[in-house]
N, C-alpha and C. Protein backbone atom coordinates (compact mmCIF):
# COMPACT_ATOMS: atom_id res chain seq x y z
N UNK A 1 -81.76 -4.35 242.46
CA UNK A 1 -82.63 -5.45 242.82
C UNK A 1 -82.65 -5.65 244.33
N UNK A 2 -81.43 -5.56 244.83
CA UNK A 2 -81.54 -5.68 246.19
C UNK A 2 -82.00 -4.54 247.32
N UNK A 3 -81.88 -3.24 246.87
CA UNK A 3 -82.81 -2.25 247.02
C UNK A 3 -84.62 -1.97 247.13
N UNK A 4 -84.80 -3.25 246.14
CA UNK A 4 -86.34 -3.34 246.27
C UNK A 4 -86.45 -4.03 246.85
N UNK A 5 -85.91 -5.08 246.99
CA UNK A 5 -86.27 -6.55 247.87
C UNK A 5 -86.22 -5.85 249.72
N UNK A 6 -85.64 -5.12 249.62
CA UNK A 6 -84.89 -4.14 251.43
C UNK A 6 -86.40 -3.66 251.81
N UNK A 7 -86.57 -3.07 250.63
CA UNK A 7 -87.92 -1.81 250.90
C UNK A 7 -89.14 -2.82 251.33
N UNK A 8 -89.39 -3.62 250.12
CA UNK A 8 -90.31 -4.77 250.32
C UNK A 8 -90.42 -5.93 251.87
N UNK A 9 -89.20 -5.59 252.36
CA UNK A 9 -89.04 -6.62 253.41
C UNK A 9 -88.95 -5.82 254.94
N UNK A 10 -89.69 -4.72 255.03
CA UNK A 10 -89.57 -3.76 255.78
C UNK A 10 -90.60 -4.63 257.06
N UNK A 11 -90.52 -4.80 257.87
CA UNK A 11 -91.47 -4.38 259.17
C UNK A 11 -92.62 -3.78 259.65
N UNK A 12 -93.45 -4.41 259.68
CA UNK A 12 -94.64 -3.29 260.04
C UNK A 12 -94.47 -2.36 260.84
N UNK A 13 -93.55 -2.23 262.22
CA UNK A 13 -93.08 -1.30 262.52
C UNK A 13 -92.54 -0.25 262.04
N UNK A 14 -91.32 -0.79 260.86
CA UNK A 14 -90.51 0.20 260.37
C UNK A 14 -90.91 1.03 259.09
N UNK A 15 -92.60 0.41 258.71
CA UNK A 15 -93.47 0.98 258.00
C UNK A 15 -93.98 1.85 258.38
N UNK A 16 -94.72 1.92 259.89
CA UNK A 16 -95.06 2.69 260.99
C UNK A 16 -94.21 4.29 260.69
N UNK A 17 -93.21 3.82 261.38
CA UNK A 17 -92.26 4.80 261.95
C UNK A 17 -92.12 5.49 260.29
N UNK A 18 -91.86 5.14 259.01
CA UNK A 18 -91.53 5.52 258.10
C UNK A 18 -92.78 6.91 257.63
N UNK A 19 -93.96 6.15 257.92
CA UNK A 19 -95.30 6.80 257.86
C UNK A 19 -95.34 8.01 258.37
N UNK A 20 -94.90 7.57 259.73
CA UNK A 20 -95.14 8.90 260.93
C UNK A 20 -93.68 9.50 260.98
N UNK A 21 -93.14 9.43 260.02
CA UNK A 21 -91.71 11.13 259.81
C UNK A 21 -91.97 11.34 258.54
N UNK A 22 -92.72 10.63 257.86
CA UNK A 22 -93.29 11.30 256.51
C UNK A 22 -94.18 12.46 256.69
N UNK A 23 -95.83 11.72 257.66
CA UNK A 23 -96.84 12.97 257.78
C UNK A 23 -95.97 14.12 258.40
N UNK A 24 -95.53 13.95 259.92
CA UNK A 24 -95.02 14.93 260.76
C UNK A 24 -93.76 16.10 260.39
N UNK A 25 -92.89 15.31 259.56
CA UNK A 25 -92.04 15.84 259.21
C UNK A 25 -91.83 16.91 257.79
N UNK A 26 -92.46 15.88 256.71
CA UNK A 26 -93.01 16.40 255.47
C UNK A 26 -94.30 17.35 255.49
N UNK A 27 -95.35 16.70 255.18
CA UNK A 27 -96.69 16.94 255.08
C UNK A 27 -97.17 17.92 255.64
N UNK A 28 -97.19 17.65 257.36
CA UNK A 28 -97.26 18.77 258.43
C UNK A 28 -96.95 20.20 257.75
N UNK A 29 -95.58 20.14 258.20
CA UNK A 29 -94.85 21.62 257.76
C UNK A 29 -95.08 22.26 256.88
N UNK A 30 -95.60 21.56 255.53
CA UNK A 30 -95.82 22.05 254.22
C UNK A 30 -97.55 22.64 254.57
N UNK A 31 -98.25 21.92 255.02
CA UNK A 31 -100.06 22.53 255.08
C UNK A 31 -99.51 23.60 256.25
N UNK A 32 -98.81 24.09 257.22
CA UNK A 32 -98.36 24.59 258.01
C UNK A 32 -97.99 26.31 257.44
N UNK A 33 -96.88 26.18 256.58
CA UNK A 33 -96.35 27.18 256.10
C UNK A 33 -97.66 27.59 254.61
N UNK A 34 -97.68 26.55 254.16
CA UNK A 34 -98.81 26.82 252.93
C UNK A 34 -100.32 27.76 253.81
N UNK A 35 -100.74 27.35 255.14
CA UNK A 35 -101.75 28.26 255.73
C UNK A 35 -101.00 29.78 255.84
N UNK A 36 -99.82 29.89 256.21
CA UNK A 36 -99.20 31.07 257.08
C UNK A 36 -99.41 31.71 255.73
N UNK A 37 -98.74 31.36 254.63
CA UNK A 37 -98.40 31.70 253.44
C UNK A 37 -100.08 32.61 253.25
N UNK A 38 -100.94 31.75 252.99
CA UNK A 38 -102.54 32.43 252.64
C UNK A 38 -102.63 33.13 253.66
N UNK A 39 -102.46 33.40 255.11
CA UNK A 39 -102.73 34.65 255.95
C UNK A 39 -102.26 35.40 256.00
N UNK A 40 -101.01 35.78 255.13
CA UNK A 40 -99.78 36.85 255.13
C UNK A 40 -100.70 37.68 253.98
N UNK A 41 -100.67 36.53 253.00
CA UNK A 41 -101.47 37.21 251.51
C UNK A 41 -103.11 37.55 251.53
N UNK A 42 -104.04 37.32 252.75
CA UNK A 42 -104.94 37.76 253.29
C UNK A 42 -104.69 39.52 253.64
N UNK A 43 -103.60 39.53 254.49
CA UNK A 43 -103.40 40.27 255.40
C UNK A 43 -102.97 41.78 254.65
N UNK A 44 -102.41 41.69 253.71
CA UNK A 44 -101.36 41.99 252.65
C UNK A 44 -102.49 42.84 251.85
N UNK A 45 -103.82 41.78 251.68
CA UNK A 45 -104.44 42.31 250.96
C UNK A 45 -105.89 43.29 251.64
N UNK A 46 -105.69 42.56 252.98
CA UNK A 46 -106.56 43.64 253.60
C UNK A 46 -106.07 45.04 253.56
N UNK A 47 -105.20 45.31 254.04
CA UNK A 47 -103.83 46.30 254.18
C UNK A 47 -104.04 47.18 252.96
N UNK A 48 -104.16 46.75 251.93
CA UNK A 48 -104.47 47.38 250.36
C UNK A 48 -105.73 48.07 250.52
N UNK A 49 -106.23 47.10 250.94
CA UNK A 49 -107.78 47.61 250.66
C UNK A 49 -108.42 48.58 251.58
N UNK A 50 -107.48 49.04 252.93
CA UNK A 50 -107.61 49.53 253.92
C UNK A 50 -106.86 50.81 253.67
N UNK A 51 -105.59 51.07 253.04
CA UNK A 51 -105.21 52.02 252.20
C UNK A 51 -105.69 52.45 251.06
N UNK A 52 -106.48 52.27 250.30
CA UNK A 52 -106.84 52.22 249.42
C UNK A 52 -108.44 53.45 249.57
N UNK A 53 -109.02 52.56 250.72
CA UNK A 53 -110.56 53.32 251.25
C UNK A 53 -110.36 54.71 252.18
N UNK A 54 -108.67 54.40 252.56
CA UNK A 54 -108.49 55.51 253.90
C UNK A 54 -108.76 57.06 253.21
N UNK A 55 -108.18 57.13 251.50
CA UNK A 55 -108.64 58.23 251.10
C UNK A 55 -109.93 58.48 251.18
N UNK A 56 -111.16 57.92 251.07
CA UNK A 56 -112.45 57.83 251.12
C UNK A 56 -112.55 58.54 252.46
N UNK A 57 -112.64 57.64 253.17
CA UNK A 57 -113.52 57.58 254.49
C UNK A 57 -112.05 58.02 255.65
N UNK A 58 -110.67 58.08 255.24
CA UNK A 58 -109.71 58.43 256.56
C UNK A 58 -110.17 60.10 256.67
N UNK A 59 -109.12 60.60 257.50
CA UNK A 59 -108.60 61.53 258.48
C UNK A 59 -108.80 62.74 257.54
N UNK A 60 -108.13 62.45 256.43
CA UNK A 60 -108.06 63.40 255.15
C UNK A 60 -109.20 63.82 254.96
N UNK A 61 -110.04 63.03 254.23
CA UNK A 61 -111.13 63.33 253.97
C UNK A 61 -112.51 63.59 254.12
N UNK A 62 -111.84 63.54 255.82
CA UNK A 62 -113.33 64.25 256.78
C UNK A 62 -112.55 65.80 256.86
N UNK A 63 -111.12 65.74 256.92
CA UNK A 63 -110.95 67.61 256.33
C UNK A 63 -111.68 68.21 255.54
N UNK A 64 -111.40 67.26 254.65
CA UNK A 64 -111.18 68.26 253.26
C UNK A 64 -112.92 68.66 252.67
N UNK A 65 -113.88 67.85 253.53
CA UNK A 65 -115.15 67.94 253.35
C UNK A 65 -115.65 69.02 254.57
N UNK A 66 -115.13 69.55 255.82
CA UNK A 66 -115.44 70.30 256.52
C UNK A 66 -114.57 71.40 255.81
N UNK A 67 -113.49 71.41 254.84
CA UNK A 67 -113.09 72.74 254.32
C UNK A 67 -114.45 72.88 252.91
N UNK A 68 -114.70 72.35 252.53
CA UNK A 68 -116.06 72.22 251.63
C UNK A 68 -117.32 72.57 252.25
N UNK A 69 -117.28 72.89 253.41
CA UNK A 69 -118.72 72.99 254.20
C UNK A 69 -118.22 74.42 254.67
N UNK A 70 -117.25 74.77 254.92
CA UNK A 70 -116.98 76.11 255.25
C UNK A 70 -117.02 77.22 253.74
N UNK A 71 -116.59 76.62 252.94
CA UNK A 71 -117.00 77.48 251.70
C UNK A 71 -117.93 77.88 251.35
């Protein structure tokens, strides 16, 4: 009981300050790492898809089509 009555009897200041180490501290960091997180797994997946085409269109397979043109 006296725990709620503490919280309830807070300060507009110390509401303030409570606010602003919630966003900055909490919130922040989390949309922060949660972006990094989606550009790793962007990146990750470009990377795939960039390995993936290199047989197509890489190094290899402008050989292996000039050994096909020499035949």
């Amino acid at each position: 009981m006296l725990v709620a009555m503490s919280v309830l009897a807070l300060s507009d200041a110390a509401e303030a300050t409570i606010g602003l180490i919630l966003i900055f501290f909490v919130i922040f960091p989390v949309l922060v790492q949660g972006l990094i997180a989606f550009a790793v797994a962007q990146g990750l997946g470009e990377r795939a898809a960039n390995q993936r085409d290199a047989g197509r269109w890489g190094r290899i397979a402008k050989e292996r089509q000039e050994a096909e043109r020499r035949l």
